[in-house]
C-alpha atoms as a PDB file:
ATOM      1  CA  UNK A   1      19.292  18.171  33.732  1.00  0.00           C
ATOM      2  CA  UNK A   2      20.872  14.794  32.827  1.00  0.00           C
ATOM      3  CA  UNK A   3      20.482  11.757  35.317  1.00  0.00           C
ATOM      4  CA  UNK A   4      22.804   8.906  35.631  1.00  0.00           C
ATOM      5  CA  UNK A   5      21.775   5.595  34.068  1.00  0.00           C
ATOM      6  CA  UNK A   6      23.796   2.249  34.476  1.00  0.00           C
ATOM      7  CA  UNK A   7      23.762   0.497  31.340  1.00  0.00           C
ATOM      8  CA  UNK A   8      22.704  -3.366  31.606  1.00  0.00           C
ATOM      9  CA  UNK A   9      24.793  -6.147  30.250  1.00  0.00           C
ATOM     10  CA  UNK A  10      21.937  -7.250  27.558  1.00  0.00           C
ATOM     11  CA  UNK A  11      22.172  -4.315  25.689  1.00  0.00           C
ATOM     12  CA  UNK A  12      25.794  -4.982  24.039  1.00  0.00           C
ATOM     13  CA  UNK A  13      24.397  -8.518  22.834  1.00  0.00           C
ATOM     14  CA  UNK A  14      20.538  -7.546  21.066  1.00  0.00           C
ATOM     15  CA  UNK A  15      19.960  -7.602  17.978  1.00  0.00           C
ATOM     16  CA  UNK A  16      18.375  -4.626  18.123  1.00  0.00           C
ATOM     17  CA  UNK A  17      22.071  -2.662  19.193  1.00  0.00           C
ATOM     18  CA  UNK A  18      23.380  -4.661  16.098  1.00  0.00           C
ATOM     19  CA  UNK A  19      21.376  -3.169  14.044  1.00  0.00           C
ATOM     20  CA  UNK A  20      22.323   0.495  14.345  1.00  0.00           C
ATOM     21  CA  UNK A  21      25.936   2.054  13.918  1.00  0.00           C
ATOM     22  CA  UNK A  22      28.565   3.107  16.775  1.00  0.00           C
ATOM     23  CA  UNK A  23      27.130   6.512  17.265  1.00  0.00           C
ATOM     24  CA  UNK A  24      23.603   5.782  17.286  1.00  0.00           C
ATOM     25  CA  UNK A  25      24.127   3.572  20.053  1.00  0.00           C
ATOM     26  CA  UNK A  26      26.174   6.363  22.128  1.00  0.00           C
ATOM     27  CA  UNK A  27      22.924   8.536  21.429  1.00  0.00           C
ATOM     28  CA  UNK A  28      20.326   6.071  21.959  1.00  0.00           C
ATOM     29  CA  UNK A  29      22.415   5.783  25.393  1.00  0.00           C
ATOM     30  CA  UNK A  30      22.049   9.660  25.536  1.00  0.00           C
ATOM     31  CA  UNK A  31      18.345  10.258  24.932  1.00  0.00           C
ATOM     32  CA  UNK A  32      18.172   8.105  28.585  1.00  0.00           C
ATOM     33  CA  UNK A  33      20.095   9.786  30.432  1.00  0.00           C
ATOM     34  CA  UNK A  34      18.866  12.782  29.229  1.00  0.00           C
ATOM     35  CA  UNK A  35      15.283  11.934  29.914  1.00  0.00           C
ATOM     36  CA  UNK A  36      13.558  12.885  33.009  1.00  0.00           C
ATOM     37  CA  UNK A  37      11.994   9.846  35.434  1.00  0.00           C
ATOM     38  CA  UNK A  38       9.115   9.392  33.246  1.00  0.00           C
ATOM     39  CA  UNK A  39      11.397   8.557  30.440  1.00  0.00           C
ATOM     40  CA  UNK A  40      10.612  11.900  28.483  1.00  0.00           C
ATOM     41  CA  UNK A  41      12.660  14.202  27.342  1.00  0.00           C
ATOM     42  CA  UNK A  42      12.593  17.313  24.734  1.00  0.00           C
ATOM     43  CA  UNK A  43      14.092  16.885  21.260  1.00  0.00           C
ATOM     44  CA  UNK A  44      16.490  19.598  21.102  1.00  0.00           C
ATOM     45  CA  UNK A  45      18.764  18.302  18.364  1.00  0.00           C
ATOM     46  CA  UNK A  46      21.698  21.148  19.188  1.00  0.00           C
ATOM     47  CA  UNK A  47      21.582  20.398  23.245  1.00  0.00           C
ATOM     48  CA  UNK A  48      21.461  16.263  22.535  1.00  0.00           C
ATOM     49  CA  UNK A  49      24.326  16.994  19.964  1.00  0.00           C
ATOM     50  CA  UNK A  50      26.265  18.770  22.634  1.00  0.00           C
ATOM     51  CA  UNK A  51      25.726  16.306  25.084  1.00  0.00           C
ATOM     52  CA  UNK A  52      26.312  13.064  23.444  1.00  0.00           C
ATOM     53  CA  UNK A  53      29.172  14.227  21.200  1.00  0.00           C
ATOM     54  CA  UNK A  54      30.414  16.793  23.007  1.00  0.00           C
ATOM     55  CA  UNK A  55      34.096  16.532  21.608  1.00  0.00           C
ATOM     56  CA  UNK A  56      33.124  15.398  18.428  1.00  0.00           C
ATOM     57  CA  UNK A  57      32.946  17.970  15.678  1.00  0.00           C
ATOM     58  CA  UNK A  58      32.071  15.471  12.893  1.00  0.00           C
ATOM     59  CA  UNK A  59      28.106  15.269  13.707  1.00  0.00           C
ATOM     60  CA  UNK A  60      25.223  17.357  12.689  1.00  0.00           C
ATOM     61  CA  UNK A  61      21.900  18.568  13.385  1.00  0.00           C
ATOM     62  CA  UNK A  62      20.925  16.709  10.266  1.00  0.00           C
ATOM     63  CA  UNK A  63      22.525  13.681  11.624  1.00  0.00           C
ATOM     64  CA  UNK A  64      21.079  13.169  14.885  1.00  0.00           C
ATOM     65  CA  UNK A  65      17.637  13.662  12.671  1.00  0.00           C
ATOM     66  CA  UNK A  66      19.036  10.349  11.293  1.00  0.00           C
ATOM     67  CA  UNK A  67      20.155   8.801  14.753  1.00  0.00           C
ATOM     68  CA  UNK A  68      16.879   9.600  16.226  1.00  0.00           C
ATOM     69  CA  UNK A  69      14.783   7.947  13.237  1.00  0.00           C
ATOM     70  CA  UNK A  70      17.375   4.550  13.599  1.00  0.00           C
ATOM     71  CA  UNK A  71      16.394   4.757  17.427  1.00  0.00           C
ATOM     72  CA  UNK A  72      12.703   4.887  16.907  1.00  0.00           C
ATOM     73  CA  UNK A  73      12.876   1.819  14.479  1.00  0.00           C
ATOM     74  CA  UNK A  74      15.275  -0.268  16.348  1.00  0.00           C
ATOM     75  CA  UNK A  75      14.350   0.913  19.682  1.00  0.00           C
ATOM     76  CA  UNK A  76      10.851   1.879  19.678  1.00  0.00           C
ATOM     77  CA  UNK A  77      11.559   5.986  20.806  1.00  0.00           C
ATOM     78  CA  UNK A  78       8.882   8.000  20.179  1.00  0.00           C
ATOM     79  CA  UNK A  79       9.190  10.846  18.934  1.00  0.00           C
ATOM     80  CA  UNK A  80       6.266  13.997  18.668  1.00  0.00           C
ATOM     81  CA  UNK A  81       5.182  17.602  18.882  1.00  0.00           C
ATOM     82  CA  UNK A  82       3.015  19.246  21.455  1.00  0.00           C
ATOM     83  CA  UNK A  83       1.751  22.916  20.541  1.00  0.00           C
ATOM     84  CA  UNK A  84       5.174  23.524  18.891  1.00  0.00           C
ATOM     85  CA  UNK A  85       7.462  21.653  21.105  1.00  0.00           C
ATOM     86  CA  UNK A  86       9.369  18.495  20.110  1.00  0.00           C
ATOM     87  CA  UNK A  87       9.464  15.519  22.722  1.00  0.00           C
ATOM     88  CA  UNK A  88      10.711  12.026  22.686  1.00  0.00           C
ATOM     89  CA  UNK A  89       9.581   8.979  24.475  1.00  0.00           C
ATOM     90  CA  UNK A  90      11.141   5.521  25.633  1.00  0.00           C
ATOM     91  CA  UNK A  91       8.393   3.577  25.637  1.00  0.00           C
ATOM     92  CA  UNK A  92       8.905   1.038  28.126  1.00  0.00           C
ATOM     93  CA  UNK A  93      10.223   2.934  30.842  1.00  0.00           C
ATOM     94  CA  UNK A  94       6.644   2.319  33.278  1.00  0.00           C
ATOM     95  CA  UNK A  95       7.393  -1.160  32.516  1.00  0.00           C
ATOM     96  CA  UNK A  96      11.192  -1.826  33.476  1.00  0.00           C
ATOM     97  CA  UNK A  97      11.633   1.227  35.740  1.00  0.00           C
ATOM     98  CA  UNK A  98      11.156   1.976  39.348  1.00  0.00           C
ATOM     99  CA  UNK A  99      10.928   5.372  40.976  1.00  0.00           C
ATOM    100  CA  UNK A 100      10.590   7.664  43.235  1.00  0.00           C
ATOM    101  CA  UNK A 101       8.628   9.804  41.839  1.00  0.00           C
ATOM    102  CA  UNK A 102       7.521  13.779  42.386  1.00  0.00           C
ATOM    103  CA  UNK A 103       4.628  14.125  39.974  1.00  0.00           C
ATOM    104  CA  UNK A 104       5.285  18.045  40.171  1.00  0.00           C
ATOM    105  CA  UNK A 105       8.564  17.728  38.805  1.00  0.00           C
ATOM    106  CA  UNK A 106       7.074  16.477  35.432  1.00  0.00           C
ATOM    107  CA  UNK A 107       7.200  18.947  33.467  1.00  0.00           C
ATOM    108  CA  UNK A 108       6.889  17.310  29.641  1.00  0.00           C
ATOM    109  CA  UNK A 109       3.721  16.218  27.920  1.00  0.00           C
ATOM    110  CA  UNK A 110       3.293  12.655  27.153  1.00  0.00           C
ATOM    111  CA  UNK A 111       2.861  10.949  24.307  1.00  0.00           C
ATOM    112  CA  UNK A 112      -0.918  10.243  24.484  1.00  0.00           C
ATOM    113  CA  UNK A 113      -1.132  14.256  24.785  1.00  0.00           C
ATOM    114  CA  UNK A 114      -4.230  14.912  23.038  1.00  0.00           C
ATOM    115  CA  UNK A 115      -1.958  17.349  20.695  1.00  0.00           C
ATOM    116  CA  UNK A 116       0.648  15.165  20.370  1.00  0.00           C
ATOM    117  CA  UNK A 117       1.636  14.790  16.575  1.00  0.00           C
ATOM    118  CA  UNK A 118       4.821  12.955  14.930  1.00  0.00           C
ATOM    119  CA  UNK A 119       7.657  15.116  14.928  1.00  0.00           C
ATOM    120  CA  UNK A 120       8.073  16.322  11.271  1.00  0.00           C
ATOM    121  CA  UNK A 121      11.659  16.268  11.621  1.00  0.00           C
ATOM    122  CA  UNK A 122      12.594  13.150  12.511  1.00  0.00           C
ATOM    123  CA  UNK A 123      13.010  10.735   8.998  1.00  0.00           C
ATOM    124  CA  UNK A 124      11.394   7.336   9.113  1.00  0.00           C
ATOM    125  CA  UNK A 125      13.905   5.101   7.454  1.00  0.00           C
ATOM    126  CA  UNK A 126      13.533   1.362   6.305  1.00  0.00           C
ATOM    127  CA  UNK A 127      16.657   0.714   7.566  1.00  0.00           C
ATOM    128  CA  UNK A 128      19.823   1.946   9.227  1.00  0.00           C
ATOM    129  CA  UNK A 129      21.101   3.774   6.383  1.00  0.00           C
ATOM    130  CA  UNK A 130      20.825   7.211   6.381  1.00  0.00           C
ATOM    131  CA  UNK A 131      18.250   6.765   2.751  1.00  0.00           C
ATOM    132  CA  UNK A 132      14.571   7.649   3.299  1.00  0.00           C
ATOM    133  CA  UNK A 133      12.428   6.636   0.716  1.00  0.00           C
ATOM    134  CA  UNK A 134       9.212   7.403   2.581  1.00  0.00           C
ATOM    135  CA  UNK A 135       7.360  10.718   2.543  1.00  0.00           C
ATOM    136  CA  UNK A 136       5.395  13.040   4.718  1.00  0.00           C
ATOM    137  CA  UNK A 137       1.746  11.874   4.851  1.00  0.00           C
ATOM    138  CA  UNK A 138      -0.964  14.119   3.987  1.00  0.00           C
ATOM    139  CA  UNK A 139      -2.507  14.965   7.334  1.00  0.00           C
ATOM    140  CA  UNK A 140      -0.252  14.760  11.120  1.00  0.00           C
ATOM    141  CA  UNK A 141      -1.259  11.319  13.267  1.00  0.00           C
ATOM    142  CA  UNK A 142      -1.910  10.987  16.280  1.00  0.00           C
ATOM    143  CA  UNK A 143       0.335   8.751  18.675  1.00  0.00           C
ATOM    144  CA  UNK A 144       0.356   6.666  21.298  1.00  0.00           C
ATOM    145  CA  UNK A 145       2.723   6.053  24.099  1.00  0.00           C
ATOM    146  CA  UNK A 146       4.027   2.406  22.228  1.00  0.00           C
ATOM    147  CA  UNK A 147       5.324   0.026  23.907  1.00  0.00           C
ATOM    148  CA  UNK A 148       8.933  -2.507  24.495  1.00  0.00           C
ATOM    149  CA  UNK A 149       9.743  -5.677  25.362  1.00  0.00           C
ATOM    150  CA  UNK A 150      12.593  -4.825  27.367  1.00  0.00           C
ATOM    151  CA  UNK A 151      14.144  -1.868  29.421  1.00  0.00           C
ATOM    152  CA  UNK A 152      15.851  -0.951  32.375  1.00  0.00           C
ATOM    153  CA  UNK A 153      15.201  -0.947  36.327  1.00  0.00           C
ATOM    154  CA  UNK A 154      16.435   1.163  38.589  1.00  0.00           C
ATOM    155  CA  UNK A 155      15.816   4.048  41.047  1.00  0.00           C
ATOM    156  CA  UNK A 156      16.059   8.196  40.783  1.00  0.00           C
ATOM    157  CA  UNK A 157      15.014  11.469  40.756  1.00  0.00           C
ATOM    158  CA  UNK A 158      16.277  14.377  38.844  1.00  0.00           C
ATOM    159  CA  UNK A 159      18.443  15.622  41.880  1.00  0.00           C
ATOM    160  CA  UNK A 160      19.057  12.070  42.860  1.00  0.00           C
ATOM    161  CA  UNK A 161      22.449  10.604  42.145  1.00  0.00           C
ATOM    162  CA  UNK A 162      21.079   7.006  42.384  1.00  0.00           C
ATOM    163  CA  UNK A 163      22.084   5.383  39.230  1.00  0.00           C
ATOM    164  CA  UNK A 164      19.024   3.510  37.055  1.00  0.00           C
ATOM    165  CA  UNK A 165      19.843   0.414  34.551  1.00  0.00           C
ATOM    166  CA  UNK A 166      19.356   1.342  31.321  1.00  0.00           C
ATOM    167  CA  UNK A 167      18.714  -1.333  27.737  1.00  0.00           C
ATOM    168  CA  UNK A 168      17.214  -1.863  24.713  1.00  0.00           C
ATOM    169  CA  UNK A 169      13.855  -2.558  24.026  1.00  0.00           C
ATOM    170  CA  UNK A 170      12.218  -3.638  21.004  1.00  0.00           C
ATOM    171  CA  UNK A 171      11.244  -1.521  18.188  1.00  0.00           C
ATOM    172  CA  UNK A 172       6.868  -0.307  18.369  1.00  0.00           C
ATOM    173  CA  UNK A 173       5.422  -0.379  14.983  1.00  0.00           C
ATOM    174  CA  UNK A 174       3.405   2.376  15.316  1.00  0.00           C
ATOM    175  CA  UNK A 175       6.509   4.762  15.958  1.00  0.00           C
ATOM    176  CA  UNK A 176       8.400   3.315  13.100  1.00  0.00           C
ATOM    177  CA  UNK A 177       5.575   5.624  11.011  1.00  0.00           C
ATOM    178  CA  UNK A 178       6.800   8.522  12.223  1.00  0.00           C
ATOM    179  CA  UNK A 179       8.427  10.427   8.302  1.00  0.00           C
ATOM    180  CA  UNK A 180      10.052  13.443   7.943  1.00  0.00           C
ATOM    181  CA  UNK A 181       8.977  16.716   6.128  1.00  0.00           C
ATOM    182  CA  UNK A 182      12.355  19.468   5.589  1.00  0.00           C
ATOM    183  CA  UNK A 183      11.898  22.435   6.569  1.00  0.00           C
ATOM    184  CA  UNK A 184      15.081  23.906   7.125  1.00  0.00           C
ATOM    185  CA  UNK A 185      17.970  25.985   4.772  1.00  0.00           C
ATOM    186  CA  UNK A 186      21.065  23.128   5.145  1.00  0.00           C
ATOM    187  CA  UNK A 187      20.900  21.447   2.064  1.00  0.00           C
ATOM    188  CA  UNK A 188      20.012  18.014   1.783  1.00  0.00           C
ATOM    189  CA  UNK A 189      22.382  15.701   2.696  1.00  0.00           C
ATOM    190  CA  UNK A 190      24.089  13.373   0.116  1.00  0.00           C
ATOM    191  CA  UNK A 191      23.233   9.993  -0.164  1.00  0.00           C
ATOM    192  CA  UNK A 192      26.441   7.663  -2.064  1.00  0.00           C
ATOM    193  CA  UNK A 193      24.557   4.638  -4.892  1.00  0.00           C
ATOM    194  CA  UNK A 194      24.867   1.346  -4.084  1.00  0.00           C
ATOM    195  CA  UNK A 195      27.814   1.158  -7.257  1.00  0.00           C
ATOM    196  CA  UNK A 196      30.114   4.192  -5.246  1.00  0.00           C
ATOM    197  CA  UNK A 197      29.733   1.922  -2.082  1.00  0.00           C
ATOM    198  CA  UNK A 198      30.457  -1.565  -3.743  1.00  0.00           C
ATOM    199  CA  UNK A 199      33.880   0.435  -4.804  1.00  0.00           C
ATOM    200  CA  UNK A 200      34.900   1.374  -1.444  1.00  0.00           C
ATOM    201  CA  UNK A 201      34.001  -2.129  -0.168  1.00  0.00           C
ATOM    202  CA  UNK A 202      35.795  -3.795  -3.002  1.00  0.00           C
ATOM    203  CA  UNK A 203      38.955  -1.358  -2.149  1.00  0.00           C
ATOM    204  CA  UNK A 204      39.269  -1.285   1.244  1.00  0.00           C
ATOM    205  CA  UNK A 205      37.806  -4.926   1.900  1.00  0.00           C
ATOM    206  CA  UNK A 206      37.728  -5.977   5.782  1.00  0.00           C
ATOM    207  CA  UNK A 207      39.281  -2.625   7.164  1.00  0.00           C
ATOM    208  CA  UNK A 208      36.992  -2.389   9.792  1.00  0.00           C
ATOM    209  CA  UNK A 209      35.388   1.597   8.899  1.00  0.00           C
ATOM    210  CA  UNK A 210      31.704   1.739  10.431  1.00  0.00           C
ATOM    211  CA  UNK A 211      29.169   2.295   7.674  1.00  0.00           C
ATOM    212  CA  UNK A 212      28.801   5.952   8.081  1.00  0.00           C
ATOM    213  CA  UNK A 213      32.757   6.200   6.904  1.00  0.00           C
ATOM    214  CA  UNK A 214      32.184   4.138   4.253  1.00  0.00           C
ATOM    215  CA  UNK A 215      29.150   6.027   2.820  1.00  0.00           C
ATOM    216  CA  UNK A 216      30.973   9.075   3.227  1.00  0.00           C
ATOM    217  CA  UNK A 217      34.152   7.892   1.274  1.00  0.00           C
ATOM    218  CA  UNK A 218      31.441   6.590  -1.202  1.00  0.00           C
ATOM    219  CA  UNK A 219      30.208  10.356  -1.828  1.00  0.00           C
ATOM    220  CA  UNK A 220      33.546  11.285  -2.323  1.00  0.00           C
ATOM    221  CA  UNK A 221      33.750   8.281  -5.085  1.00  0.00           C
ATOM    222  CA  UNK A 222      30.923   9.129  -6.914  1.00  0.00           C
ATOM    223  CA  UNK A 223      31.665  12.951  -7.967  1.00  0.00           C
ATOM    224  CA  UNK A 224      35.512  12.170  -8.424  1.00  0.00           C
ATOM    225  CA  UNK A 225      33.231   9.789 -10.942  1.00  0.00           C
ATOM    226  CA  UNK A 226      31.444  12.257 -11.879  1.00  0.00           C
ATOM    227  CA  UNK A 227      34.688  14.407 -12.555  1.00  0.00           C
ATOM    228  CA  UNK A 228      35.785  12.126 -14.902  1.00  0.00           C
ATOM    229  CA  UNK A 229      38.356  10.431 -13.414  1.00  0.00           C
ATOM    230  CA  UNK A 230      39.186   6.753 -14.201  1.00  0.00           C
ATOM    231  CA  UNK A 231      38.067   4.029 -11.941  1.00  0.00           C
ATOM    232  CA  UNK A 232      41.523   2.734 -11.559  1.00  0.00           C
ATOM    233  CA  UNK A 233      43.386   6.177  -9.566  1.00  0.00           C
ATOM    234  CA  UNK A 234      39.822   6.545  -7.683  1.00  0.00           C
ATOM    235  CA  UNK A 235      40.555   2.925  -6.643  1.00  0.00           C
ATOM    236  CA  UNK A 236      44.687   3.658  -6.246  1.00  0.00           C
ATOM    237  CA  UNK A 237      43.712   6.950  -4.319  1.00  0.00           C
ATOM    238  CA  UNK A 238      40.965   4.830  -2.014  1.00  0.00           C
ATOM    239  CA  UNK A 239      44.015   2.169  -1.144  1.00  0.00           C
ATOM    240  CA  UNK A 240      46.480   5.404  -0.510  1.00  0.00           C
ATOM    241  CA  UNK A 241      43.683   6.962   1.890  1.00  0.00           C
ATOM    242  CA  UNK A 242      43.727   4.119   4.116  1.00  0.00           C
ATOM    243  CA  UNK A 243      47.607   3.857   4.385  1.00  0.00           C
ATOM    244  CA  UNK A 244      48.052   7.393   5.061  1.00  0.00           C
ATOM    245  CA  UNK A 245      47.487   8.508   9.063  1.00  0.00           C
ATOM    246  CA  UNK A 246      47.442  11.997   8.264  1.00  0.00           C
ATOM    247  CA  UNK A 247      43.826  11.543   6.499  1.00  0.00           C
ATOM    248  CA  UNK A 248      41.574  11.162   9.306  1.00  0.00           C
ATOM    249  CA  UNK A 249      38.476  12.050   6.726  1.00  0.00           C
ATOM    250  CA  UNK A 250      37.131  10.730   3.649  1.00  0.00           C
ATOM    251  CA  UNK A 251      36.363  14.071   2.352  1.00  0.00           C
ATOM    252  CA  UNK A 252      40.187  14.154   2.004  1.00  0.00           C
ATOM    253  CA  UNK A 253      39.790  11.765  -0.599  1.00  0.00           C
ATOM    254  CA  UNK A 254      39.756  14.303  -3.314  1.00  0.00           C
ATOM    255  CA  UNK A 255      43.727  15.498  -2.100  1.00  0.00           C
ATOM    256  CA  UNK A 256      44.762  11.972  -2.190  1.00  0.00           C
ATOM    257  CA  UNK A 257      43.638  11.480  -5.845  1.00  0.00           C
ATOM    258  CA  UNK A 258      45.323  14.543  -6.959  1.00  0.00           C
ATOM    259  CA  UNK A 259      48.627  13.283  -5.275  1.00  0.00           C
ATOM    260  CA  UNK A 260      48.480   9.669  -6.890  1.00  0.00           C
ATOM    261  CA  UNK A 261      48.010  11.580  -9.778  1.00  0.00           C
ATOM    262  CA  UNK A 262      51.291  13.644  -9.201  1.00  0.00           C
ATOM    263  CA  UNK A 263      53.212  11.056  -8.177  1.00  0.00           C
ATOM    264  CA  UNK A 264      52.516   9.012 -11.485  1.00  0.00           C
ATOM    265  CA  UNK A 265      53.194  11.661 -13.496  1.00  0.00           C
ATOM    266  CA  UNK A 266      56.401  12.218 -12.125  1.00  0.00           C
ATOM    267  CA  UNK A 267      57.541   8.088 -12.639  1.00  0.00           C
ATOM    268  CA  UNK A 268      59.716   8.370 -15.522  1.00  0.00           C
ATOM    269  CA  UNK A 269      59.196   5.169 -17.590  1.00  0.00           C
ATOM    270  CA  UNK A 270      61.540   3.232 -20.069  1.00  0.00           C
ATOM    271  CA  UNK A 271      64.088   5.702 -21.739  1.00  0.00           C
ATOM    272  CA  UNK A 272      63.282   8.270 -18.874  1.00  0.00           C
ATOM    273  CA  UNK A 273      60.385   9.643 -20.439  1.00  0.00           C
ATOM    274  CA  UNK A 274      57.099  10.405 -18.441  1.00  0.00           C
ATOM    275  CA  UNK A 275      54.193   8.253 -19.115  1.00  0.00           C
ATOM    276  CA  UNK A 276      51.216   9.400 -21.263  1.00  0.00           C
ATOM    277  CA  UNK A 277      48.037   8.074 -21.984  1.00  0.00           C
ATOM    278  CA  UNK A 278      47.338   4.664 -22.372  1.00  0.00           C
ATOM    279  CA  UNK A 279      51.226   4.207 -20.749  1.00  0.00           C
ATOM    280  CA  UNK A 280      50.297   6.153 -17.783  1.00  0.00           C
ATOM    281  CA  UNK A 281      46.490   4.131 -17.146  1.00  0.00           C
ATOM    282  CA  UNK A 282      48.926   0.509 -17.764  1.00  0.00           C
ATOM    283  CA  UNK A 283      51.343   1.888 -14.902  1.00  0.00           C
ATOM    284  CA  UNK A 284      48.446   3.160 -12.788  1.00  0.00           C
ATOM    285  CA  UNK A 285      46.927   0.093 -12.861  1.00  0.00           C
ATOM    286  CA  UNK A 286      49.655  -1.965 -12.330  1.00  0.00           C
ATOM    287  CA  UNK A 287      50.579  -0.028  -9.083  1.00  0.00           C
ATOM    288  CA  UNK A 288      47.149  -0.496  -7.792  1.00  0.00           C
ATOM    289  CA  UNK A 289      47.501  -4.396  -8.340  1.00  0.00           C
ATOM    290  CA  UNK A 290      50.905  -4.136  -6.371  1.00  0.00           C
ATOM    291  CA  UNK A 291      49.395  -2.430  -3.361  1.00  0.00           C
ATOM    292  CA  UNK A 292      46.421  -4.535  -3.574  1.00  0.00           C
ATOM    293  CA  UNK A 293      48.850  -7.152  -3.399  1.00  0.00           C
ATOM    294  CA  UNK A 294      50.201  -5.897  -0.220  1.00  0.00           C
ATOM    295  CA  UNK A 295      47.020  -5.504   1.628  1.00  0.00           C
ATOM    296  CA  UNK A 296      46.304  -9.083   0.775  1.00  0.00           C
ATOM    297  CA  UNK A 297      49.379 -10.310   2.399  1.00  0.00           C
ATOM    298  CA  UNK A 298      49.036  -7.612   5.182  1.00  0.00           C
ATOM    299  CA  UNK A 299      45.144  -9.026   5.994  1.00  0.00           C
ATOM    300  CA  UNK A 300      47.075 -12.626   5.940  1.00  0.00           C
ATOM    301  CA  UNK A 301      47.189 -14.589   9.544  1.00  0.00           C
END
């Protein structure tokens, strides 16, 4: 059963929270309360999903993988298996907290479990972005409990509505190890190249989308790319996306394109005929440069 945790001031200013998007955060904030007094708790990635994004139909399974593997590297979680069971652990809990404690309520292994394991499923990334480069190792390793330099404090018990103070602590090496092995049927989530995410940055500029909108606007860049479609409307259709409230996703990005594409077919050019080829890229273009113009002077103190 989730427990209340009060959240302490430090944790909006570390480095550590800087490091990781918006809704890793809100889930790193989760996995506490959802921990019992020992600072356990079991990895079910459909009941965390449904408990830190409960009206949020945007996130995945396969993305809180990714939100747990940012929360062991910035936070030091650790996450394993015991005899088939999948279990995470914030480290410095013993440290910062103070309970009352019922030993009998404990019900989940700890990390030091002499059949503790990493958990298989949870990627090890060098970094926040949702790329891992590293793979399984050959045999399972053994973990440890880690450790943080800074927690929370507070008092509770699972039926106690006592609030505890929850924070950030720092990252434990050992846990940032942890790699994933797939397993499962959903296919293997698409990861945008660095070129596909310089053109949505060089777009949009300063509009203020967290990272995980921006990579997934970036997919939708590279196969229109891959389509065959010219760099110019992808760019044109990127600038209408962002003016137009009634796409609230970039996988919408595809529409867009197809009306820019409409619309400049239907401009009728000098002598009121349509424009063709190299007529219709020069007008393209040119429209892009005029709304590019605008956002300039929009983005203007």
């Amino acid at each position: 059963m989730p427990r209340i945790r009060s959240l302490k001031p430090e944790f909006f200013r570390s480095p550590d929270t800087a490091s990781v998007d918006f809704p890793v955060r809100i889930f790193y904030q989760a996995l506490w309360c959802w921990a019992d007094d020992r600072g356990i708790g079991e990895t079910n990635l459909n009941g965390l999903l449904g408990f830190a994004f409960a009206d949020e139909d945007g996130f995945s399974a396969q993305d809180l993988r990714r939100f747990c593997a940012d929360c062991a590297r910035a936070f030091g979680v650790v996450f394993y298996t015991v005899r088939g069971r999948h279990y995470y652990a914030i480290p410095s809990w013993e440290k910062h907290q103070k309970l009352e404690r019922r030993s009998e309520r404990f019900k989940h292994p700890a990390p030091d479990d002499p059949d503790a394991v990493p958990d298989q499923r949870i990627y090890s990334c060098a970094d926040s972005a949702p790329i891992c480069a590293d793979s399984a190792p050959d045999t399972p390793r053994k973990i440890g409990a880690g450790t943080g330099e800074q927690g929370n404090r507070g008092t509770g018990e699972d039926d106690d509505d006592s609030p505890t103070e929850v924070t950030h602590q720092s990252a434990d090496p050992a846990a940032a190890n942890v790699v994933v092995v797939e397993t499962g049927t959903r296919p293997p989530k698409r990861h945008p190249s660095a070129a596909a995410k310089t053109v949505v940055r060089q777009t949009l500029g300063h509009a203020g989308y967290p990272r995980r909108t921006i990579e997934r606007l970036a997919v939708q860049v590279e196969q229109l790319a891959r389509d065959g479609h010219p760099d110019t409307v992808i760019r044109q259709a990127l600038t209408a996306w962002d003016t137009r409230p009634d796409c609230t996703r970039p996988e919408y990005l595809a529409t867009v394109l197809s009306d820019v594409i409409k619309a400049s077919r239907a401009s009728p050019a000098v002598n009121g005929h349509r424009l063709q080829g190299a007529d219709l890229r020069a007008a393209e273009n040119e429209a892009l440069k005029h709304q590019l113009r605008q956002r300039q002077q929009r983005e203007l103190p």
